[in-house]
C-alpha atoms as a PDB file:
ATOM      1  CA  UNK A   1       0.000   0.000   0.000  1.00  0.00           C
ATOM      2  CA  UNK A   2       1.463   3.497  -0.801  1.00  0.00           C
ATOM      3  CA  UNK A   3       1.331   6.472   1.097  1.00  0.00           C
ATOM      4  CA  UNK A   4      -1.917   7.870  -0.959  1.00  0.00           C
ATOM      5  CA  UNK A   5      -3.732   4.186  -0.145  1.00  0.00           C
ATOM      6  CA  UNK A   6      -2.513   5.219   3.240  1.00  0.00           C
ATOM      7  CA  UNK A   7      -3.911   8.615   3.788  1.00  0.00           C
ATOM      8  CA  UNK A   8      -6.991   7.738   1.686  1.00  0.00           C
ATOM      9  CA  UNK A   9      -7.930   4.808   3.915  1.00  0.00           C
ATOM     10  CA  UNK A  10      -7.775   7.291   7.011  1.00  0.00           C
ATOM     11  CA  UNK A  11      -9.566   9.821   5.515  1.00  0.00           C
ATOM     12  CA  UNK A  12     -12.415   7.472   4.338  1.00  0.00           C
ATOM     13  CA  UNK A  13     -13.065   7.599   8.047  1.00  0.00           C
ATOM     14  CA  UNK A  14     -14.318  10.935   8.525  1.00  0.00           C
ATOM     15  CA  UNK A  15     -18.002  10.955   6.854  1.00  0.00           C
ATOM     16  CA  UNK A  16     -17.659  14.620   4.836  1.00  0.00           C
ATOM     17  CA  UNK A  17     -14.660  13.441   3.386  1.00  0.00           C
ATOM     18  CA  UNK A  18     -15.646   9.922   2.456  1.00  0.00           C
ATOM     19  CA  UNK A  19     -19.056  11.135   1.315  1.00  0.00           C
ATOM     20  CA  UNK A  20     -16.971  14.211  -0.687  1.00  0.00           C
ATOM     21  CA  UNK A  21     -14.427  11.293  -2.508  1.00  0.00           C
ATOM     22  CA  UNK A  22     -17.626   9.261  -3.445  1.00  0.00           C
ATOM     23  CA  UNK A  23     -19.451  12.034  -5.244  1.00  0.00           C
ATOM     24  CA  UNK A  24     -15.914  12.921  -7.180  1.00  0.00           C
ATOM     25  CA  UNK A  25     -14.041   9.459  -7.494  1.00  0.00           C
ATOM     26  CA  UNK A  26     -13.787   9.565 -10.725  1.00  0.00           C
ATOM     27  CA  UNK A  27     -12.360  13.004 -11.231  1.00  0.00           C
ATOM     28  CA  UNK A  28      -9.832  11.794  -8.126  1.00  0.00           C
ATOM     29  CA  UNK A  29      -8.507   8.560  -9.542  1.00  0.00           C
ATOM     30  CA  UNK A  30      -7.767  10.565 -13.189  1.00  0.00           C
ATOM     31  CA  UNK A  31      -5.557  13.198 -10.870  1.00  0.00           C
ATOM     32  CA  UNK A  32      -4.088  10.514  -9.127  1.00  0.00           C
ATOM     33  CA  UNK A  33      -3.255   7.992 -11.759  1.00  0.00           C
ATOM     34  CA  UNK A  34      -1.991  10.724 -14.266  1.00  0.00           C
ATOM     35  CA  UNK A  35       0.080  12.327 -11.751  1.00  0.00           C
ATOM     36  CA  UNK A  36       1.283   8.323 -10.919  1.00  0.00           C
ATOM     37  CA  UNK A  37       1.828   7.592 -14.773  1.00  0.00           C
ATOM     38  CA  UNK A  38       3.793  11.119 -15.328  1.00  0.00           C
ATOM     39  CA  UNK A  39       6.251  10.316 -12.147  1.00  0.00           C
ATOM     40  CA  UNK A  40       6.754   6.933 -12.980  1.00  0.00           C
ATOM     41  CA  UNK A  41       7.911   8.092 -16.574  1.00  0.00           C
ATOM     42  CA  UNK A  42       9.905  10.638 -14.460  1.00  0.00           C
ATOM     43  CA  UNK A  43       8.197  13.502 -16.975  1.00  0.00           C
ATOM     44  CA  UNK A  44       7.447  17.054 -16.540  1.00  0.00           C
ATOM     45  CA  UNK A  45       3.908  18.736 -17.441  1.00  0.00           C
ATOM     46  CA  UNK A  46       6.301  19.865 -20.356  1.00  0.00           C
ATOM     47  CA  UNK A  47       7.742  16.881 -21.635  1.00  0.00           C
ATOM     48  CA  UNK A  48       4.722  14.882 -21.415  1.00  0.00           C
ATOM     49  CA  UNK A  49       2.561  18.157 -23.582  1.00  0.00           C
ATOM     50  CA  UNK A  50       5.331  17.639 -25.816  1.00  0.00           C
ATOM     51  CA  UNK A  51       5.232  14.061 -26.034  1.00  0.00           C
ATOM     52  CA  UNK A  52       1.348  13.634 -26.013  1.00  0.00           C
ATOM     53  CA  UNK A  53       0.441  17.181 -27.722  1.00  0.00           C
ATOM     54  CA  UNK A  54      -1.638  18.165 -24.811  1.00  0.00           C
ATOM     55  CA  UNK A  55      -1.207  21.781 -23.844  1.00  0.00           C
ATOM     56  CA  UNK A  56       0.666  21.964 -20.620  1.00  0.00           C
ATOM     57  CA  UNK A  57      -1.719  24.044 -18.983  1.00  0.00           C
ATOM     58  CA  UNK A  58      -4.456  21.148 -19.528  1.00  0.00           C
ATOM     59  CA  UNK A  59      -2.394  18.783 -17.887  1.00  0.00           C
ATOM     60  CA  UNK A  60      -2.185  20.974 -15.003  1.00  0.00           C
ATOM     61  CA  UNK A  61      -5.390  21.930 -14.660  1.00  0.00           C
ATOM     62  CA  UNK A  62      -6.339  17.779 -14.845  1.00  0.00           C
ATOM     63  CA  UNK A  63      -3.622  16.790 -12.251  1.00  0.00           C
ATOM     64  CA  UNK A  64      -5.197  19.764 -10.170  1.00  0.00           C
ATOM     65  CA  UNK A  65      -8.867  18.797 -10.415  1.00  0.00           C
ATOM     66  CA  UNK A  66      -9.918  22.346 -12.594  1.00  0.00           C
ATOM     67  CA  UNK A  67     -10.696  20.386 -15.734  1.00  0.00           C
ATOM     68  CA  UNK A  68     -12.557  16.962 -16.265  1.00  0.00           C
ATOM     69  CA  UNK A  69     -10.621  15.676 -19.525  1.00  0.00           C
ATOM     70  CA  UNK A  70     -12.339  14.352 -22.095  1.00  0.00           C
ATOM     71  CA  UNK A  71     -11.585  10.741 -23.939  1.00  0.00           C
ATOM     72  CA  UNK A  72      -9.402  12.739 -26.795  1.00  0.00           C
ATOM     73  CA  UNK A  73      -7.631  13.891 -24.426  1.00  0.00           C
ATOM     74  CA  UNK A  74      -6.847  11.347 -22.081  1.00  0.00           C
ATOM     75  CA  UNK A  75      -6.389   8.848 -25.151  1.00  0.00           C
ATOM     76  CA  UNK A  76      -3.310  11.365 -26.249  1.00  0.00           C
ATOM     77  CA  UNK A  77      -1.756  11.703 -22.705  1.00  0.00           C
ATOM     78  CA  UNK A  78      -1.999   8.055 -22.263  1.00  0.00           C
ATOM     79  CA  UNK A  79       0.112   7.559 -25.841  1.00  0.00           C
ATOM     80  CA  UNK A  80       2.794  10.195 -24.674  1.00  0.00           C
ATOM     81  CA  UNK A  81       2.832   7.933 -21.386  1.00  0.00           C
ATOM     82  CA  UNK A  82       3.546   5.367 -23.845  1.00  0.00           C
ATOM     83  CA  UNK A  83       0.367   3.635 -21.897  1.00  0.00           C
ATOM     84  CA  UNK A  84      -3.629   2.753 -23.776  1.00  0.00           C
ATOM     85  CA  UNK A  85      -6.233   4.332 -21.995  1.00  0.00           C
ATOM     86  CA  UNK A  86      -8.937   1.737 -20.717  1.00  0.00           C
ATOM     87  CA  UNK A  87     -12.864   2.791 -19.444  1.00  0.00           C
ATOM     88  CA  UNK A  88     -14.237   0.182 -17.811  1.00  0.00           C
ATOM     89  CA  UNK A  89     -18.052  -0.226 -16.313  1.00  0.00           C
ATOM     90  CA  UNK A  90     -17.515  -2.142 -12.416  1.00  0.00           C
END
């Protein structure tokens, strides 16, 4: 478990917050797993714009939780991660 599984599991415990994460999970796991997939790859906001020909600024404003990306979107930063982009119903 990493230090995000971590803080998340504590947090879950106070009722705002776990009833705040439930209404916005979605938007949460993008951040997170973008911000995951860019450090992994040990890339900048730049490098990865550059490599998946998504403005910079967008990829801030999705690791920050401004901006919901669309598919287009997340379909190019996932190629610049060198990664596919999977949507699945659970």
């Amino acid at each position: 478990m990493d230090d995000f599984e971590i803080l998340l599991e504590e947090s879950l415990q106070n009722p705002e917050f776990k009833k705040e994460w439930e209404d916005n999970q979605t938007e949460y796991e993008i951040m997170r797993m973008l911000v995951m997939a860019r450090a992994e790859k040990n890339l900048t906001q730049k490098e990865l714009s550059e490599l998946s020909g998504v403005r910079q600024s967008n990829i801030s404003r999705i690791e920050r939780g401004m901006c919901i990306p669309n598919i287009p979107t997340l379909e190019a930063i996932a190629r610049g991660l060198g990664k596919k982009l999977k949507i699945e119903f659970v």
